[in-house]
Protein backbone atom coordinates (compact mmCIF):
# COMPACT_ATOMS: atom_id res chain seq x y z
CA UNK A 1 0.00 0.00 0.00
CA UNK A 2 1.41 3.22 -1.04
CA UNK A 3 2.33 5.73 1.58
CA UNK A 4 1.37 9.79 0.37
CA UNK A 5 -1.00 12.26 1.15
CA UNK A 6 -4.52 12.46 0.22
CA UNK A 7 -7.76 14.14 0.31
CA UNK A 8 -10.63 12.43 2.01
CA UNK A 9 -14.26 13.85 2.36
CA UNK A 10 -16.39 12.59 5.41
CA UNK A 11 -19.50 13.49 6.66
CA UNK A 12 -20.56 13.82 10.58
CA UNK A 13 -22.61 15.39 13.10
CA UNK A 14 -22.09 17.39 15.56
CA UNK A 15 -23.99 19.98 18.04
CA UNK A 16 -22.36 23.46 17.51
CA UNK A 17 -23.70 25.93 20.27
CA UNK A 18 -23.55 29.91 19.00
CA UNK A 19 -23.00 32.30 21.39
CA UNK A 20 -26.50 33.60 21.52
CA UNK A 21 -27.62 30.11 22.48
CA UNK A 22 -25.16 29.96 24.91
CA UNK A 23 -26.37 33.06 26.37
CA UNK A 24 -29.22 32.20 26.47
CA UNK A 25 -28.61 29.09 28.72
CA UNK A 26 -26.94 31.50 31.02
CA UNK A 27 -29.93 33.46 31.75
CA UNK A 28 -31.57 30.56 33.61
CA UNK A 29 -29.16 31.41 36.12
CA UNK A 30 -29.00 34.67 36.66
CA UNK A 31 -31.58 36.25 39.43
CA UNK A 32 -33.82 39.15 38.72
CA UNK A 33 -31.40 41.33 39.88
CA UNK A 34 -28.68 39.99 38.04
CA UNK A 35 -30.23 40.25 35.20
CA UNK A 36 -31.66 43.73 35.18
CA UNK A 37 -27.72 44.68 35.42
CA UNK A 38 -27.40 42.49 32.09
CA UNK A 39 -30.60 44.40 30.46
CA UNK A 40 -28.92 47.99 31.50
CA UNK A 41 -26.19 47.48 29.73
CA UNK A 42 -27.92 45.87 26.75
CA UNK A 43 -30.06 48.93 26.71
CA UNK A 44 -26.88 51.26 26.43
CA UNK A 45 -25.19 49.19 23.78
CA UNK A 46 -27.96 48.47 21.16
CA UNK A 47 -30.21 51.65 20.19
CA UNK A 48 -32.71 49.27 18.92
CA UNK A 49 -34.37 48.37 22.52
CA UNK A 50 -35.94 50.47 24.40
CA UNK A 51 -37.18 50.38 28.29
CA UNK A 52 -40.94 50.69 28.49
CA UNK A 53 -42.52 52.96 30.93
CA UNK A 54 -43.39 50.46 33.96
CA UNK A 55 -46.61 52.18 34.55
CA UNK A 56 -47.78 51.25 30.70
CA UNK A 57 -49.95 47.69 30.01
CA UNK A 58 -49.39 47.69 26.92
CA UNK A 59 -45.66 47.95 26.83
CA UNK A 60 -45.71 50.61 24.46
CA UNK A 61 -43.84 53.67 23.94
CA UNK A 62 -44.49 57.33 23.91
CA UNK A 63 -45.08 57.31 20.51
CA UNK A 64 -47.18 54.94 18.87
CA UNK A 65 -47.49 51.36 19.80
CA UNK A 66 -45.68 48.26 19.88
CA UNK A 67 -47.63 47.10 16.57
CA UNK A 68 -45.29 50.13 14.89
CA UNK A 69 -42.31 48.74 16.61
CA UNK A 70 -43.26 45.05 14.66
CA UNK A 71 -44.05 41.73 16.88
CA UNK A 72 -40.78 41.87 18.56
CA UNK A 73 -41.89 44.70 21.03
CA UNK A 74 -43.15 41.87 23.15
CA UNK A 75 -43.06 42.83 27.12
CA UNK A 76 -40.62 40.93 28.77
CA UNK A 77 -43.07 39.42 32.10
CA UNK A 78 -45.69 38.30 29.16
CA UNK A 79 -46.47 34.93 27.51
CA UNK A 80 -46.93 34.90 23.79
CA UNK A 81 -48.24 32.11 22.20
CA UNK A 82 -46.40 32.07 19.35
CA UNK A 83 -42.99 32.71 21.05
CA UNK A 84 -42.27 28.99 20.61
CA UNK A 85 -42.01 29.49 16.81
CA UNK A 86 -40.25 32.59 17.03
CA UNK A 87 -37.46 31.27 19.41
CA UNK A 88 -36.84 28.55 16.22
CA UNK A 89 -35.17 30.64 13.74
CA UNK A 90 -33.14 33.51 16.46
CA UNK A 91 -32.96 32.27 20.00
CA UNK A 92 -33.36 28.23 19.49
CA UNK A 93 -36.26 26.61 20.87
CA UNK A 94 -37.21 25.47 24.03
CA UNK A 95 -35.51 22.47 23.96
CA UNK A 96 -32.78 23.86 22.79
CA UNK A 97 -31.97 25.82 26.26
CA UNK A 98 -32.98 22.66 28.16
CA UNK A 99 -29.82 21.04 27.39
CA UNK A 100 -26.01 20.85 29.33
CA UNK A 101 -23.25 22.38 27.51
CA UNK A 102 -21.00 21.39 29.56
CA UNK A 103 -20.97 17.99 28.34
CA UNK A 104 -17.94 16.71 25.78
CA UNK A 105 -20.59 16.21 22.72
CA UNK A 106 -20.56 19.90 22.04
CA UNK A 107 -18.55 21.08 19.47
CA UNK A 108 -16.86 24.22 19.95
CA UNK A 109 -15.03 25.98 16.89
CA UNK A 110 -13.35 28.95 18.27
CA UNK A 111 -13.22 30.17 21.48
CA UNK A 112 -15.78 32.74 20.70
CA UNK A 113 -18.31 30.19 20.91
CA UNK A 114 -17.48 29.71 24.64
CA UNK A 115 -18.28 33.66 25.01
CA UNK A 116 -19.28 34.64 28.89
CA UNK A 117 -22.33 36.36 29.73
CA UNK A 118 -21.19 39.95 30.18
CA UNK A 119 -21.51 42.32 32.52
CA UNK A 120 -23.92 39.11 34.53
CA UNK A 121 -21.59 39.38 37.40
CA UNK A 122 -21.80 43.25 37.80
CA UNK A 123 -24.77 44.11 39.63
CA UNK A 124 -26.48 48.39 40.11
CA UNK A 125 -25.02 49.23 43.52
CA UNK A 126 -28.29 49.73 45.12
CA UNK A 127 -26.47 50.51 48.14
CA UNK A 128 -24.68 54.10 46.82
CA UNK A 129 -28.42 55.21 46.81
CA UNK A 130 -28.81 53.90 50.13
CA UNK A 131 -28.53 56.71 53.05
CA UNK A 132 -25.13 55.88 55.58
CA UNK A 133 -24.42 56.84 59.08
CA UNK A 134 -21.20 56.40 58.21
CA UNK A 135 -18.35 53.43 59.33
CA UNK A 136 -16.63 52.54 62.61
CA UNK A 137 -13.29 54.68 61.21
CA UNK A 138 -15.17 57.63 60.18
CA UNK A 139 -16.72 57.61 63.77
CA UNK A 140 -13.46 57.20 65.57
CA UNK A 141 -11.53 59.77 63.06
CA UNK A 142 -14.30 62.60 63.67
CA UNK A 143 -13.24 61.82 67.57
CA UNK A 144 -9.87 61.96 67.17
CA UNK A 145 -9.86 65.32 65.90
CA UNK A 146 -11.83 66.45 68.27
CA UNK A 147 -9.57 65.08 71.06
CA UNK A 148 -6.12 64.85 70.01
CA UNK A 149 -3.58 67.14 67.57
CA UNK A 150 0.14 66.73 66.53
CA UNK A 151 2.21 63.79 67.09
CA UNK A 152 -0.91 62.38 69.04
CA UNK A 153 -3.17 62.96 66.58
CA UNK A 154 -0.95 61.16 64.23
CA UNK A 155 -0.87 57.81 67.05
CA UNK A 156 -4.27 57.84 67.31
CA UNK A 157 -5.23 57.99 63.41
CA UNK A 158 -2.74 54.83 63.40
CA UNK A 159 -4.21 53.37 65.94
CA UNK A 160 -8.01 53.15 64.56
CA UNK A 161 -6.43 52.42 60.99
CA UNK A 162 -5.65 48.87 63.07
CA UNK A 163 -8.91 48.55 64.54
CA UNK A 164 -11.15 45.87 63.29
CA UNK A 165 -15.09 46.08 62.20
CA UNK A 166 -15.88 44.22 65.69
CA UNK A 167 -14.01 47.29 67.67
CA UNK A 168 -11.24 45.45 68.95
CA UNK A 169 -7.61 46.74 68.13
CA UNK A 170 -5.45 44.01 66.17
CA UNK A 171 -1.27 45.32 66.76
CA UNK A 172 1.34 44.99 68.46
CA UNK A 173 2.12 48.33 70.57
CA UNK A 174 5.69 47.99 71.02
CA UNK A 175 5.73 47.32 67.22
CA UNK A 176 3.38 50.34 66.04
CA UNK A 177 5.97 52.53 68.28
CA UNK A 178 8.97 51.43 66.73
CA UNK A 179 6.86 51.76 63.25
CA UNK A 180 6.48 55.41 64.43
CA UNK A 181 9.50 56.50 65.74
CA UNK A 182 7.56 57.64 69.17
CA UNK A 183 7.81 56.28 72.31
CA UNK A 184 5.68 53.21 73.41
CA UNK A 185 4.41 55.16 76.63
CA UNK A 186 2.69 58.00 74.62
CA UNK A 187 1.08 54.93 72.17
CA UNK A 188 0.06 53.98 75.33
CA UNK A 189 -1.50 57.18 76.41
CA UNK A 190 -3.00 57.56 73.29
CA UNK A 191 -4.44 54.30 73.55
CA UNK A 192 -6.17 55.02 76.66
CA UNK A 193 -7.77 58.22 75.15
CA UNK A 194 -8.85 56.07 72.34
CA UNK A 195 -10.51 53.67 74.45
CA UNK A 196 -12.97 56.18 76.37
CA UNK A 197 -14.25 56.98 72.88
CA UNK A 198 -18.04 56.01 71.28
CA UNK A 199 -19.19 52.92 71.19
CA UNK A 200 -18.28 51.87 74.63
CA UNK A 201 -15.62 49.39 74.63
CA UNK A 202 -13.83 50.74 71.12
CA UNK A 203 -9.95 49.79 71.19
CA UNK A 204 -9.73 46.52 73.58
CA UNK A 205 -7.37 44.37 72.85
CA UNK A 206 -9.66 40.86 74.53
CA UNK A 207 -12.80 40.32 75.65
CA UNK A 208 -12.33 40.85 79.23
CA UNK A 209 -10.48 44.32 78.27
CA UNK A 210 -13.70 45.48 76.40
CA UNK A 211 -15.99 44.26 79.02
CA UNK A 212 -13.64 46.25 81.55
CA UNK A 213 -14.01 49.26 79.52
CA UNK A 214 -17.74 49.51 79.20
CA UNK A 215 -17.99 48.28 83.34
CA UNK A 216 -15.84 51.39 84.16
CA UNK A 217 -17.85 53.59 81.65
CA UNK A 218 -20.87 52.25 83.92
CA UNK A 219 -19.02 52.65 87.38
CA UNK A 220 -19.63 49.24 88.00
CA UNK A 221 -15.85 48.14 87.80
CA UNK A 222 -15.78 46.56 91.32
CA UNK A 223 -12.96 44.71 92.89
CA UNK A 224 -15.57 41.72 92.53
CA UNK A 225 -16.66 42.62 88.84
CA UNK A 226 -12.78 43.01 88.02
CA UNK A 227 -12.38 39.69 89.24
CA UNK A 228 -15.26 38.12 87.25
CA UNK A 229 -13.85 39.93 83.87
CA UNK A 230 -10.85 38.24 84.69
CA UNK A 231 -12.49 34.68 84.74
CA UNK A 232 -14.46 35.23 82.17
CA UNK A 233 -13.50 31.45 81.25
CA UNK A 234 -15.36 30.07 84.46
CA UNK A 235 -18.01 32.28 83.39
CA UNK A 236 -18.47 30.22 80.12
CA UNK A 237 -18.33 27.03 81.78
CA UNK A 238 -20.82 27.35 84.11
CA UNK A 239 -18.74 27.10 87.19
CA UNK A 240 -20.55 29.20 89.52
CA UNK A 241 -19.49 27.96 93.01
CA UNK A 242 -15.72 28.54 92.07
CA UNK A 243 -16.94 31.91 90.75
CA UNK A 244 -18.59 32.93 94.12
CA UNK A 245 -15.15 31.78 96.20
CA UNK A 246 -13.25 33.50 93.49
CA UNK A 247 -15.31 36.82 93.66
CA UNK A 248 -16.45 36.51 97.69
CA UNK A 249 -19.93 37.07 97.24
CA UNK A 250 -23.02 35.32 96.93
CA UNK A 251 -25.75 33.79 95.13
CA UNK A 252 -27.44 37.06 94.99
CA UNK A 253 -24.60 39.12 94.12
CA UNK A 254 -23.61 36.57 90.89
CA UNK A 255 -26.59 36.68 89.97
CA UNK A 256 -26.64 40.43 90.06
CA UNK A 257 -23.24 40.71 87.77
CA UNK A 258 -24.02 37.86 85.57
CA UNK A 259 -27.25 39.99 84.77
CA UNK A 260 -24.59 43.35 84.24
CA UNK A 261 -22.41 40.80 82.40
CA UNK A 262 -25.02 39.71 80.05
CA UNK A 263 -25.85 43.28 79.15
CA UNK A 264 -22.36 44.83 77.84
CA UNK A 265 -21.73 44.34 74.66
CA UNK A 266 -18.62 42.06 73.64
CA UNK A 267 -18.64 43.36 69.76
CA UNK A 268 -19.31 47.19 69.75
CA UNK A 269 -17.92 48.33 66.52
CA UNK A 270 -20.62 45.68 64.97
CA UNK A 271 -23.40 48.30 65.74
CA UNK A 272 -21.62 50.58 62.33
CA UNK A 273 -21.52 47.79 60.38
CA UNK A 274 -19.64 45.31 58.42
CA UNK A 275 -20.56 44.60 55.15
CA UNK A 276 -23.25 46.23 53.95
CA UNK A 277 -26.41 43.86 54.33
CA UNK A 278 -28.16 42.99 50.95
CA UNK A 279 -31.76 43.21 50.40
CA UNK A 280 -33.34 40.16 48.62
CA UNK A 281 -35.57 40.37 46.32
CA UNK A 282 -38.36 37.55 45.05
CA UNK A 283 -38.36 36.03 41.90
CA UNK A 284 -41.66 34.68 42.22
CA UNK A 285 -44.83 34.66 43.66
CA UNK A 286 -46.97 31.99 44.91
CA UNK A 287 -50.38 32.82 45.84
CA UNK A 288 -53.68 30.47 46.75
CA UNK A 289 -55.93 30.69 44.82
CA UNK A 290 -59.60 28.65 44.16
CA UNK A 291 -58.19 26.29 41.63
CA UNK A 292 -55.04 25.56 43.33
CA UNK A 293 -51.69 28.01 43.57
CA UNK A 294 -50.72 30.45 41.10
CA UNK A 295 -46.80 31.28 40.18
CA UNK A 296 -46.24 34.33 39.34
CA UNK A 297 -42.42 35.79 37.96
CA UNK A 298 -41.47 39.39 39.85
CA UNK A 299 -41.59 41.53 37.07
CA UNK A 300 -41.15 44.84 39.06
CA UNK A 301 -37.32 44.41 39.04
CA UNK A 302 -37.07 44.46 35.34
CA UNK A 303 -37.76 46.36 32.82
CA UNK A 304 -40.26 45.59 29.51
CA UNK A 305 -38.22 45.66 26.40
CA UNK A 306 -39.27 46.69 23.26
CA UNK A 307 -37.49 46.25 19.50
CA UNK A 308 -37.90 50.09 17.79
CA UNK A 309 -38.31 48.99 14.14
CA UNK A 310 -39.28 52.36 13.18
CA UNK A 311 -35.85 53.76 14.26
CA UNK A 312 -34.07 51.24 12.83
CA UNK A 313 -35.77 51.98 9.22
CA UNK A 314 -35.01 55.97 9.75
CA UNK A 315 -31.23 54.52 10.35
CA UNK A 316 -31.24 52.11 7.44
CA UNK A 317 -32.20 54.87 4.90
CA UNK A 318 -29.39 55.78 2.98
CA UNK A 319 -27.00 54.40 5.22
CA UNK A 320 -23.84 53.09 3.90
CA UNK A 321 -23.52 48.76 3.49
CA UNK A 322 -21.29 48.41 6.83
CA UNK A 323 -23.81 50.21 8.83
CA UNK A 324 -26.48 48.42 7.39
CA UNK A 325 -24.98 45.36 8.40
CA UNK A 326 -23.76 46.82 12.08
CA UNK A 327 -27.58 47.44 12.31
CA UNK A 328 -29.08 44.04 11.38
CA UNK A 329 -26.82 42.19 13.77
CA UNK A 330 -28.40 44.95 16.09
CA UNK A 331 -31.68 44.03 14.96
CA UNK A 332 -31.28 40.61 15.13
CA UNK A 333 -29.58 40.91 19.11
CA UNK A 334 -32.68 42.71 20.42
CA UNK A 335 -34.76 40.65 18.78
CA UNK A 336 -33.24 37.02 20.25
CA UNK A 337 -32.61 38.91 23.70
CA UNK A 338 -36.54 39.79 24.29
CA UNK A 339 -37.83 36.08 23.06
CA UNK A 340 -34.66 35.01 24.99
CA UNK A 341 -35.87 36.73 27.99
CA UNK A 342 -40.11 35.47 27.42
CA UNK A 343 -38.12 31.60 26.85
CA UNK A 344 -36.37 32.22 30.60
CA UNK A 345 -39.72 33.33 32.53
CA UNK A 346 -41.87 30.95 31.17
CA UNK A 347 -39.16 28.02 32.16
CA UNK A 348 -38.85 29.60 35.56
CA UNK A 349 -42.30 29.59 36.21
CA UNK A 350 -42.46 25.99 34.74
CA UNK A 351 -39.67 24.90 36.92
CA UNK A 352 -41.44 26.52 39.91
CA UNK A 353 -44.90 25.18 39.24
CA UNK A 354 -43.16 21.70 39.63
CA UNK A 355 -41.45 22.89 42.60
CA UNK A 356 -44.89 23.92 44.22
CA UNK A 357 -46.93 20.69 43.33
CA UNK A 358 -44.58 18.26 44.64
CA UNK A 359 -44.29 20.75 48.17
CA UNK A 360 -48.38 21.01 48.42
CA UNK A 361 -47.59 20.11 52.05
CA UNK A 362 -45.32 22.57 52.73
CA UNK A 363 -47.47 25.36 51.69
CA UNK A 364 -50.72 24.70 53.40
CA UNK A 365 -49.07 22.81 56.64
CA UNK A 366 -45.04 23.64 57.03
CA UNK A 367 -41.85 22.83 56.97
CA UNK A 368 -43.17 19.29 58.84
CA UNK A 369 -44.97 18.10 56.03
CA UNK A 370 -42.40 18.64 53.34
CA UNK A 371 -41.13 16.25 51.24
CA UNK A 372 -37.73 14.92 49.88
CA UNK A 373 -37.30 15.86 46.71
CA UNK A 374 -34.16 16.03 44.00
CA UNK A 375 -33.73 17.84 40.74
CA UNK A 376 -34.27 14.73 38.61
CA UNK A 377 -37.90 13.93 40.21
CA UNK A 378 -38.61 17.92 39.19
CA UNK A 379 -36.83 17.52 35.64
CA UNK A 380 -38.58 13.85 35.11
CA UNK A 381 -41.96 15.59 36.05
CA UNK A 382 -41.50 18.95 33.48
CA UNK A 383 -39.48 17.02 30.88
CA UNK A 384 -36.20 18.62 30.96
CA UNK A 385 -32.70 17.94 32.07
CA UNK A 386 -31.86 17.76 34.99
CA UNK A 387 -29.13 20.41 34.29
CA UNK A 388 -31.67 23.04 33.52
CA UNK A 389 -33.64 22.67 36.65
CA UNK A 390 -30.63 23.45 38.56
CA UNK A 391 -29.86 26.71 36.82
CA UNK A 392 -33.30 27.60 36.97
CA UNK A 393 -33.51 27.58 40.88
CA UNK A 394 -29.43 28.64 41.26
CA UNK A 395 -30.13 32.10 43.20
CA UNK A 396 -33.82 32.67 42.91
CA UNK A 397 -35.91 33.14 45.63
CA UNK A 398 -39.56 31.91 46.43
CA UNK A 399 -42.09 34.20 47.96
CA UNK A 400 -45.08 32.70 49.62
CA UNK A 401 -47.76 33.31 52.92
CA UNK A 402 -45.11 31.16 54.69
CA UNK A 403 -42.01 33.84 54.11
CA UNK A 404 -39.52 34.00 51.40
CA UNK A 405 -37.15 30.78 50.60
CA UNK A 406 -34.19 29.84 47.84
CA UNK A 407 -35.77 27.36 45.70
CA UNK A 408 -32.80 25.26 46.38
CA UNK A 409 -34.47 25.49 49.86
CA UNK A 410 -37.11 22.52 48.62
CA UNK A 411 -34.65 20.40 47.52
CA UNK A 412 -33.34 17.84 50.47
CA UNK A 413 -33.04 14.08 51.23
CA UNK A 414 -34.87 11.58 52.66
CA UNK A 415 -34.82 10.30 56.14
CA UNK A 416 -36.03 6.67 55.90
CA UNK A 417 -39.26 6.16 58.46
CA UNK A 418 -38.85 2.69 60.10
CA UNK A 419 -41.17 0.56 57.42
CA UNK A 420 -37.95 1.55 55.43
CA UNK A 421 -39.38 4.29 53.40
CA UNK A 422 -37.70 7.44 52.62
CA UNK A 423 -41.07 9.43 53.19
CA UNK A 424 -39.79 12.26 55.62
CA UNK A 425 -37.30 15.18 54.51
CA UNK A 426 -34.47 16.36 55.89
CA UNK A 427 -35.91 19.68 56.39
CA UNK A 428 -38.84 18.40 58.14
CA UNK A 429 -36.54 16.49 60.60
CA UNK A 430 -34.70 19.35 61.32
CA UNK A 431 -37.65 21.58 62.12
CA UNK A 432 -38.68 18.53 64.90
CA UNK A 433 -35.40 18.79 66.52
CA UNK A 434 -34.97 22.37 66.59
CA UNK A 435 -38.31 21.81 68.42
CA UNK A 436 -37.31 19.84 70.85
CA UNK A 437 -33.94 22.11 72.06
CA UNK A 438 -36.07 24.75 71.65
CA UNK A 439 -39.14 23.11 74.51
CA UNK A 440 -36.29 21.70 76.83
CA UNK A 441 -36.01 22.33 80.45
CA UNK A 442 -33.30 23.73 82.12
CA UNK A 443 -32.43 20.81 84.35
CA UNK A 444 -33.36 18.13 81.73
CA UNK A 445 -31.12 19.39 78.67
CA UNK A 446 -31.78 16.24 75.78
CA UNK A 447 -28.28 14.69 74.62
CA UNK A 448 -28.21 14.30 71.25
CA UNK A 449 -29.22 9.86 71.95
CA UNK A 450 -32.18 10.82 73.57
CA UNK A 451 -33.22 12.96 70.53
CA UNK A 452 -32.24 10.39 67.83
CA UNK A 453 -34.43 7.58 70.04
CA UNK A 454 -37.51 10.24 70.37
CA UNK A 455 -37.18 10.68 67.05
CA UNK A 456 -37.20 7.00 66.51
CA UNK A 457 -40.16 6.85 68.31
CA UNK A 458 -42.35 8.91 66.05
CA UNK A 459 -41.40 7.19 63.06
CA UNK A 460 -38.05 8.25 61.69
CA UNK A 461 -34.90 5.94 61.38
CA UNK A 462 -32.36 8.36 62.11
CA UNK A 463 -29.00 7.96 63.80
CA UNK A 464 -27.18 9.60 66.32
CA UNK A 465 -24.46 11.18 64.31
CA UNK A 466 -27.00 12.58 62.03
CA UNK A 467 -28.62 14.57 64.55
CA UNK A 468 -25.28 15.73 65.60
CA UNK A 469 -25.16 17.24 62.38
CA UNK A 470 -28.26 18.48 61.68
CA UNK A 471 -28.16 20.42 64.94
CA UNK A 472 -24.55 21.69 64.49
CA UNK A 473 -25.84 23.23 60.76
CA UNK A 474 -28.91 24.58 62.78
CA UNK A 475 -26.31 26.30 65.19
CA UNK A 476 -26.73 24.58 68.66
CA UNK A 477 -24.49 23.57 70.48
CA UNK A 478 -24.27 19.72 72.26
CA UNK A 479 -25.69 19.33 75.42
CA UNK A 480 -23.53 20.61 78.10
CA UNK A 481 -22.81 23.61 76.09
CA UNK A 482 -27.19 24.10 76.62
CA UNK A 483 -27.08 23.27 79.60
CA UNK A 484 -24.30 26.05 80.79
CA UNK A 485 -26.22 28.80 78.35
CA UNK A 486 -29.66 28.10 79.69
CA UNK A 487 -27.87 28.18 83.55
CA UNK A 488 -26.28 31.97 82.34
CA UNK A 489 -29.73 33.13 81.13
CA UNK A 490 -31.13 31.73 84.23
């Protein structure tokens, strides 16, 4: 057989995802807020959509209606019913989005066609509308200017640089001094100046310094209370009787500073603020209503898009081939990105419905009568992959009579019952023993045996290492760290 080069022709198939596609995928996963930071800057880059005015039904603009605009100026929160034939020649179809990507039979020509969602990650900064009292530094540099000038002023600025969002002051003295070039007695001085300043207990170094702080603030620093600060370890354990011998006084007088203890507070700086708290905002509604529960997608977050046909015929006259072309694929964007966008609702909602049917219980009777359920029972029941259920509920949250909840919050195991059925969730046991720490007594604090057998009891085959963790993910503590807490608040 001769050895040479040839030319072969061969024919096979492949699944080639475009960008758009891709994008569209991508959606599912974004929240409503993510998203409306996508749509902003889609707005700014294509003239072609527009924002309708919120307060509008129909959608439409200022000027004429969306039938001027063409079929495309569909509102984003609305249902069409002929979206499913549109999405076939711009966006892809339905099934087409309910597919994983990430699996080795795509075909990927360039990497263009692995092109991110941009801008997704880059949410409005709600927060820079948001009124501030200001932070912990900007409290404590107002004070030192008020208090201290020169050199001093100079220590002290250094000195809340160091200090942490809790209050407490993270450095080494001796080492800030050196840093300085100033002696460590007048960082000490300065410290102490630094330390009478708002909140109470600003500057410590320890707890039992901060506690000291706010006790002299109060004129309650004692001999006795100076000693209690000082064993503040005994206070944690519970060991009272050494306390009293420790401290010379008695039951009435612990009971009196335990009370004092109890009140300072061991994190002051916390009452500025860390990180600035962020407001979530529902996805969905779910309502009853008298044929059964009604999803709903929050469409107050974002905004209704329209395609402006008319402007893009006043561009395309006269204009030169290259901006003709520029304004198709402009066209063609905001057309694919407001079918895209009625495609991603109407799978949400989809998804959710699911979601809601298989949880009946949990919406008319609680977190006790919910059941286990996993994304393949929800993707089996809607017909889609599994994949795309998970995007759909990745960051969206559920709003219902019973409070607000991640739809990843439905999703959970099953704890086997003792016929041997896995007919109880996770969730639902955890709600029974947060119960039961919640209803015990003082002086009869359940160990974490005695829960797993009461649970055993009413039905559910669960052992004792699993309600260790289930009640360390709930935030309790084992039993002799109950029984010392509920002894402190007594």
């Amino acid at each position: 057989m001769a050895l040479g080069p040839r030319l072969d022709l061969r024919q096979s198939q492949s699944l080639v995802m475009t960008p758009q596609l891709q994008q569209a995928i991508k959606l599912l996963a974004l929240s409503n807020l993510e998203l409306e930071a996508y749509l902003a800057e889609a707005l700014e880059g294509n003239p072609l959509l527009d924002a309708a005015p919120a307060d509008r039904d129909d959608g439409g603009p200022d000027e004429g209606g969306a039938e001027e605009r063409g079929e495309e100026g569909l509102p984003a929160a609305d249902v069409q019913p002929d979206t499913d034939q549109a999405l076939s020649s711009d966006a892809g179809t339905a099934d087409d989005l309910d597919i994983d990507f990430a699996e080795e039979r795509f075909h990927h020509d360039s990497a263009s066609d692995s092109v991110g969602l941009s801008g997704a990650s880059e949410g409005i900064d709600f927060d820079s509308f948001a009124e501030h009292d200001g932070t912990l530094h900007d409290h404590l540099l107002a004070q030192v200017g008020e208090r201290f000038d020169g050199v001093e002023a100079i220590v002290a600025a250094q000195l809340v640089a160091l200090i942490d969002e809790a209050g407490y002051l993270r450095a080494d003295l001796a080492e800030l001094a050196a840093q300085l070039g100033v002696p460590l007695a007048l960082v000490e001085a300065v410290l102490a100046g630094v330390q009478i300043f708002d909140p109470s207990g600003v500057g410590a170094r320890d707890l039992a310094e901060c506690i000291a702080i706010q006790a002299r603030e109060a004129d309650r620093y004692d001999p006795a209370m100076a000693c209690m600060i000082a064993h503040l370890d005994l206070v944690a354990k519970g060991a009272f009787p050494q306390l009293k011998r420790i401290c010379g006084v008695d039951d009435e007088d612990l009971a009196d500073m335990i009370r004092e203890l109890r009140g300072y507070d061991p994190k002051p700086g916390l009452k500025f603020g860390g990180d600035s708290a962020q407001a979530v905002v529902p996805d969905l509604y779910v309502r009853r209503i008298a044929e059964g529960w009604a999803v709903e997608v929050n469409s107050t977050t974002l905004p209704r898009l329209l395609v402006n046909r008319r402007y893009y015929s006043e561009l395309a006259k006269g204009a030169a081939a290259k901006s003709k072309a520029w304004l198709s694929e402009q066209l063609a964007g905001a057309n694919w990105l407001v079918r895209a966008l009625d495609q991603r609702q109407r799978t949400i909602v989809k998804v959710a419905s699911a979601i809601v049917k298989q949880q009946e219980g949990f919406f008319l009777h609680g977190v006790a009568a919910m059941r286990p359920l996993t994304l393949r029972q929800v993707a089996e029941d809607i017909g889609m992959h599994e994949s795309t259920v998970s995007r759909v509920t990745s960051n969206k949250y559920l709003s219902c009579a019973r409070g607000l909840f991640e739809l990843k919050y439905f999703f959970s195991s099953g704890i086997s019952d003792v016929a041997g059925d896995g007919a109880v969730s996770a969730e639902a046991v955890k709600s029974r023993i947060k119960a039961m720490i919640e209803a015990e007594d003082a002086k009869a604090i359940l160990s974490d045996e005695t829960i797993a057998q009461k649970l055993s009891a009413e039905g559910h085959d669960i052992a004792r290492r699993t309600v260790v963790k289930y009640r360390e993910a709930m935030g309790y503590g084992s039993s002799v760290q109950r029984r010392r807490q509920k002894a402190l608040a007594g």
